[in-house]
C-alpha atoms as a PDB file:
ATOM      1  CA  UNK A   1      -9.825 -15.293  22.772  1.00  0.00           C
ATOM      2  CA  UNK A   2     -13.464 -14.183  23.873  1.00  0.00           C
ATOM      3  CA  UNK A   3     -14.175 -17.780  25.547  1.00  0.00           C
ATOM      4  CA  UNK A   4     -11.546 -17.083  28.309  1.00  0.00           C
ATOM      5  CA  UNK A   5     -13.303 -13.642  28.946  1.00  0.00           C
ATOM      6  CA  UNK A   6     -15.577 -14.825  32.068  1.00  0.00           C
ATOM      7  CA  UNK A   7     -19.432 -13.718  31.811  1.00  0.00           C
ATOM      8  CA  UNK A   8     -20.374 -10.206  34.098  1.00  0.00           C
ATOM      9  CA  UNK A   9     -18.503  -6.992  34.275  1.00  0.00           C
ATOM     10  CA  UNK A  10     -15.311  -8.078  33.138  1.00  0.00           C
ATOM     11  CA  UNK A  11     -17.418  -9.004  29.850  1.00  0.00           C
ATOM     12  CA  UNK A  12     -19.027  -5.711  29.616  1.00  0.00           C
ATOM     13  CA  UNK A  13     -15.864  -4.305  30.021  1.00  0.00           C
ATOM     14  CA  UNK A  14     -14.421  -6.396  26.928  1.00  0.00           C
ATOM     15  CA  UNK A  15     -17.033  -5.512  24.902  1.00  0.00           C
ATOM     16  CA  UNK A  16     -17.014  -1.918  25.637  1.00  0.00           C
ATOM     17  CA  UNK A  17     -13.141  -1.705  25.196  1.00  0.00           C
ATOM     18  CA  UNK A  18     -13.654  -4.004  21.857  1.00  0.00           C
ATOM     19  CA  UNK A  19     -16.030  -0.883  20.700  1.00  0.00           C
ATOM     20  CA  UNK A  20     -13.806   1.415  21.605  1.00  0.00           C
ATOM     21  CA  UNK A  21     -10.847  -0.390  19.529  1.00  0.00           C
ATOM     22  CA  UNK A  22     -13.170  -0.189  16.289  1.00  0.00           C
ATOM     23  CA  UNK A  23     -13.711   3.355  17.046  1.00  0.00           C
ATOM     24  CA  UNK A  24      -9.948   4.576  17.024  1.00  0.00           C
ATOM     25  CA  UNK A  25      -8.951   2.301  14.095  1.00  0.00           C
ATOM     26  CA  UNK A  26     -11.996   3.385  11.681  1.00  0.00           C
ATOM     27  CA  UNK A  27     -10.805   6.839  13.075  1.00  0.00           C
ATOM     28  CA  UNK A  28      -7.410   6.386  12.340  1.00  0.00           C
ATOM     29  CA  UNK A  29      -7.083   4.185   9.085  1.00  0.00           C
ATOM     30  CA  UNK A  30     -10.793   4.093   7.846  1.00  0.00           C
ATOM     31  CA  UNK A  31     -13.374   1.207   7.813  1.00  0.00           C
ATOM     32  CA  UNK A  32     -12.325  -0.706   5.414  1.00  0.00           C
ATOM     33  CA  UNK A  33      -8.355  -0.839   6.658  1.00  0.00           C
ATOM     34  CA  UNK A  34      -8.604  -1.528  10.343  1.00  0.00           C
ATOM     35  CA  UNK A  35     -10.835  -4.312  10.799  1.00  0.00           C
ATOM     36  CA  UNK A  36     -11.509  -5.698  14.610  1.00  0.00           C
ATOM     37  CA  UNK A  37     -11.783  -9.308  14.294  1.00  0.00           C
ATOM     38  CA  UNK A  38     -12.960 -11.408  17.324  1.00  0.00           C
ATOM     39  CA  UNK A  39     -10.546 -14.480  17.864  1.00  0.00           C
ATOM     40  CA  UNK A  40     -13.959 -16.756  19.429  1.00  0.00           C
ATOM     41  CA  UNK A  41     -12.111 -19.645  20.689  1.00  0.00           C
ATOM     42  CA  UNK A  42      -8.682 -20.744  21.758  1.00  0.00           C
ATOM     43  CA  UNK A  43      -8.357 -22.892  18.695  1.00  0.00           C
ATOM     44  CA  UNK A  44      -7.005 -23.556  15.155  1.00  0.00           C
ATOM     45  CA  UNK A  45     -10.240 -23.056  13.396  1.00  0.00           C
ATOM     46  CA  UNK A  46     -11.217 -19.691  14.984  1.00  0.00           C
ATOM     47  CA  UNK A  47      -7.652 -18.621  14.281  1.00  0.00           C
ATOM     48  CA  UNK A  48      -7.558 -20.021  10.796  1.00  0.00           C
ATOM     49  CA  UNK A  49     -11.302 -18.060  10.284  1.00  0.00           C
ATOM     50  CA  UNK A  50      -9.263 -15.016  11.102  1.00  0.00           C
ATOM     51  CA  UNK A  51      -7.072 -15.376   8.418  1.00  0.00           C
ATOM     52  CA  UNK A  52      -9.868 -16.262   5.695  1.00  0.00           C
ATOM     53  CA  UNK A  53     -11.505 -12.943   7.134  1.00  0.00           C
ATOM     54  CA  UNK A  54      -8.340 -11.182   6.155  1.00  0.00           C
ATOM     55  CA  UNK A  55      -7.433 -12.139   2.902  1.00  0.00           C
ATOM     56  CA  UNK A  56     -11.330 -11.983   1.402  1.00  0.00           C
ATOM     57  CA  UNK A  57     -10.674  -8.090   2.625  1.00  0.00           C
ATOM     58  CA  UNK A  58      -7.279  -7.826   1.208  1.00  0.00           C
ATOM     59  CA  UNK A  59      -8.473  -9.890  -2.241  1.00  0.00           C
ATOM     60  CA  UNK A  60     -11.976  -7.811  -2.484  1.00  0.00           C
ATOM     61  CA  UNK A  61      -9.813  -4.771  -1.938  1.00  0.00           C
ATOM     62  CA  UNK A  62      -7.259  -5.560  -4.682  1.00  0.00           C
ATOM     63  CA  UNK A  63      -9.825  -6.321  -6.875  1.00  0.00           C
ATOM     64  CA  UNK A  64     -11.331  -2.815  -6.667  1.00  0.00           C
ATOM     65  CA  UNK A  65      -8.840  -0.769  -7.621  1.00  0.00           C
ATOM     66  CA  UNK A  66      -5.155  -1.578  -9.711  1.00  0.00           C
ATOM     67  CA  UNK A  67      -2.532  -0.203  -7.770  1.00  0.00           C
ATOM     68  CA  UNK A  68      -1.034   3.053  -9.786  1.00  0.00           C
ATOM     69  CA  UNK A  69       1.912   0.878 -10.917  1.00  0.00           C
ATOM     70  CA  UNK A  70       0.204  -1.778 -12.516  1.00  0.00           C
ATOM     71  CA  UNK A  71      -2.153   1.563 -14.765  1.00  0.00           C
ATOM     72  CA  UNK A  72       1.399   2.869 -15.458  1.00  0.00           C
ATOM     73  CA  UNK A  73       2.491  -0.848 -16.539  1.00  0.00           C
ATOM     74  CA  UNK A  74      -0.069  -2.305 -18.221  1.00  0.00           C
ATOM     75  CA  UNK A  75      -2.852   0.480 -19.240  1.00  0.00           C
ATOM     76  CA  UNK A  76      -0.292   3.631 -20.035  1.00  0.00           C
ATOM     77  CA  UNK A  77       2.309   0.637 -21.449  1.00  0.00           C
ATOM     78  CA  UNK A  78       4.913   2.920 -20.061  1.00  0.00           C
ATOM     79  CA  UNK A  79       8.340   1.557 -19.540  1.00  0.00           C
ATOM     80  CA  UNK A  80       9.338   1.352 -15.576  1.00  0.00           C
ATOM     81  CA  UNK A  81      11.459   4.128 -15.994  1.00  0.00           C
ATOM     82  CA  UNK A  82       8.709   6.112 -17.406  1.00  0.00           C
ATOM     83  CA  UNK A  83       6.642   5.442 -13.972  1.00  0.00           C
ATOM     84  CA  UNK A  84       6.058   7.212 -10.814  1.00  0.00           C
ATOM     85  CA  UNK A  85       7.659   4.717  -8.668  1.00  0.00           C
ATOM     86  CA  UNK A  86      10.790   3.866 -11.207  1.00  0.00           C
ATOM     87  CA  UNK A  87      11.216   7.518 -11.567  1.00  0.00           C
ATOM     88  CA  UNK A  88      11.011   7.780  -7.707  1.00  0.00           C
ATOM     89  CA  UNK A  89      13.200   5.156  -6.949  1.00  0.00           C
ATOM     90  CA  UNK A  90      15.926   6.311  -9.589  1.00  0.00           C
ATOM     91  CA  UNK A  91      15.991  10.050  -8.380  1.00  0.00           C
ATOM     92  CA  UNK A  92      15.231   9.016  -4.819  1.00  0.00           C
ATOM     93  CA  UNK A  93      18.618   7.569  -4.538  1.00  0.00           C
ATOM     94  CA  UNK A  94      20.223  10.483  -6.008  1.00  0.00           C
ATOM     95  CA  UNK A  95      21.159  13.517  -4.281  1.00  0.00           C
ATOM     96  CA  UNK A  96      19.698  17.128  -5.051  1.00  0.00           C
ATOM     97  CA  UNK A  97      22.752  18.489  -6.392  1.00  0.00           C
ATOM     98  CA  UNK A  98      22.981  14.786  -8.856  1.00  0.00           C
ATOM     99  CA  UNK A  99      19.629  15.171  -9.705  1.00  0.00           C
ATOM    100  CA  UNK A 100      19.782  19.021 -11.361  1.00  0.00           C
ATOM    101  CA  UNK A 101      23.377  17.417 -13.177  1.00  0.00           C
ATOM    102  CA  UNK A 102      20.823  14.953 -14.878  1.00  0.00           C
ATOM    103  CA  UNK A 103      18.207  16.998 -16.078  1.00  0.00           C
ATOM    104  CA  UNK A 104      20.796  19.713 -17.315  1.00  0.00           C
ATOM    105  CA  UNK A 105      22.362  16.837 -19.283  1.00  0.00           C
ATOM    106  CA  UNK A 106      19.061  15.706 -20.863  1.00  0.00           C
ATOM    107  CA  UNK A 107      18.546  19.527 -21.572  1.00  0.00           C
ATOM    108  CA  UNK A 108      21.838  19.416 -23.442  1.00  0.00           C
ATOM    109  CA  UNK A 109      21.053  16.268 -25.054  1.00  0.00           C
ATOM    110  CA  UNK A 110      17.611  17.688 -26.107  1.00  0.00           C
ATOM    111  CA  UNK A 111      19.231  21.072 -27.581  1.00  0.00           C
ATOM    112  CA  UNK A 112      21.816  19.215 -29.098  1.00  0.00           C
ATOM    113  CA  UNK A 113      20.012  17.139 -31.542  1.00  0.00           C
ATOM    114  CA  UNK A 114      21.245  14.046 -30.334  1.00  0.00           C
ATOM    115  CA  UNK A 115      18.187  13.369 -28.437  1.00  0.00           C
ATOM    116  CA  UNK A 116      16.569   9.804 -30.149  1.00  0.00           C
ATOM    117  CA  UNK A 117      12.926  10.090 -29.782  1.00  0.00           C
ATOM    118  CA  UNK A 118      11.381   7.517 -27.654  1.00  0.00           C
ATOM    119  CA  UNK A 119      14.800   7.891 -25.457  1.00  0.00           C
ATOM    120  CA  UNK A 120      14.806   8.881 -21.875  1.00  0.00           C
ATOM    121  CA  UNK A 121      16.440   9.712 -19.185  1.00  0.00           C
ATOM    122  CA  UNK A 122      17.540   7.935 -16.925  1.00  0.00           C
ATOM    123  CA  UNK A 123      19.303   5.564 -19.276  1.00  0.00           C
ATOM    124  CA  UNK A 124      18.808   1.692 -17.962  1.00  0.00           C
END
C-alpha cells in the first residue's frame, strides 16, 4: 500500500527494500514465477489490478507449455495408468517390498502367456 509510505527516506528505503525483494525472488524462483507487484492504493481497484496482473501471468504461462500430464493424456493417448503421475501415485502408495511383489507378478504373467496385449499393470 505505497500511498501510506510517506515521501523522504522512509520512501527510499521502500523502494530500495522493494528492489531488493525482486532480487531474492528472481534469484530464488526465476523471473517469470516470483513477480513483485506494487499494491498503489488502499483500495478495491488497486487490489483487484493485482489479481488481473496475476492471472494474465498464470494464463500466458499455461498457455506456453501443456503440463506433462495433459502430453501423456491427450498427445501420447496413454491411459492414466500408463502416465508418470498415475504410475507415481499407484506405486507411491505402495511400499518397496509391495512394489518388487508387483512387478515379479507381471514378470510371471508375461512368461506365462497369459499376458493380454494392451494389458497392464497395475490393473484398475
Amino acid at each position: 500500500m505505497w500511498e501510506m509510505v510517506p515521501d523522504g527516506a522512509e520512501r527510499e528505503a521502500a523502494e530500495q527494500r522493494e528492489k531488493e525483494l525482486k532480487v531474492f525472488w528472481k534469484d530464488m524462483f526465476g523471473e517469470e514465477h516470483g513477480p513483485i507487484m506494487r499494491h498503489e492504493t488502499n483500495s478495491m481497484e488497486s487490489a483487484w489490478q493485482v489479481v488481473r496482473d496475476l492471472r494474465d501471468l498464470v494464463v500466458d504461462k499455461a498457455a506456453e507449455e501443456p503440463l506433462q500430464i495433459q502430453s501423456e493424456l491427450c498427445e501420447r493417448r496413454l491411459d492414466l495408468k500408463e502416465t508418470d503421475a498415475g504410475l507415481f501415485v499407484y506405486f507411491g502408495l505402495l511400499t518397496p517390498e509391495k512394489q518388487r511383489e508387483l512387478k515379479e507378478a507381471h514378470s510371471r504373467i508375461k512368461e506365462n502367456g497369459r499376458y493380454i496385449k494392451g494389458s497392464w499393470w497395475p490393473p484398475w
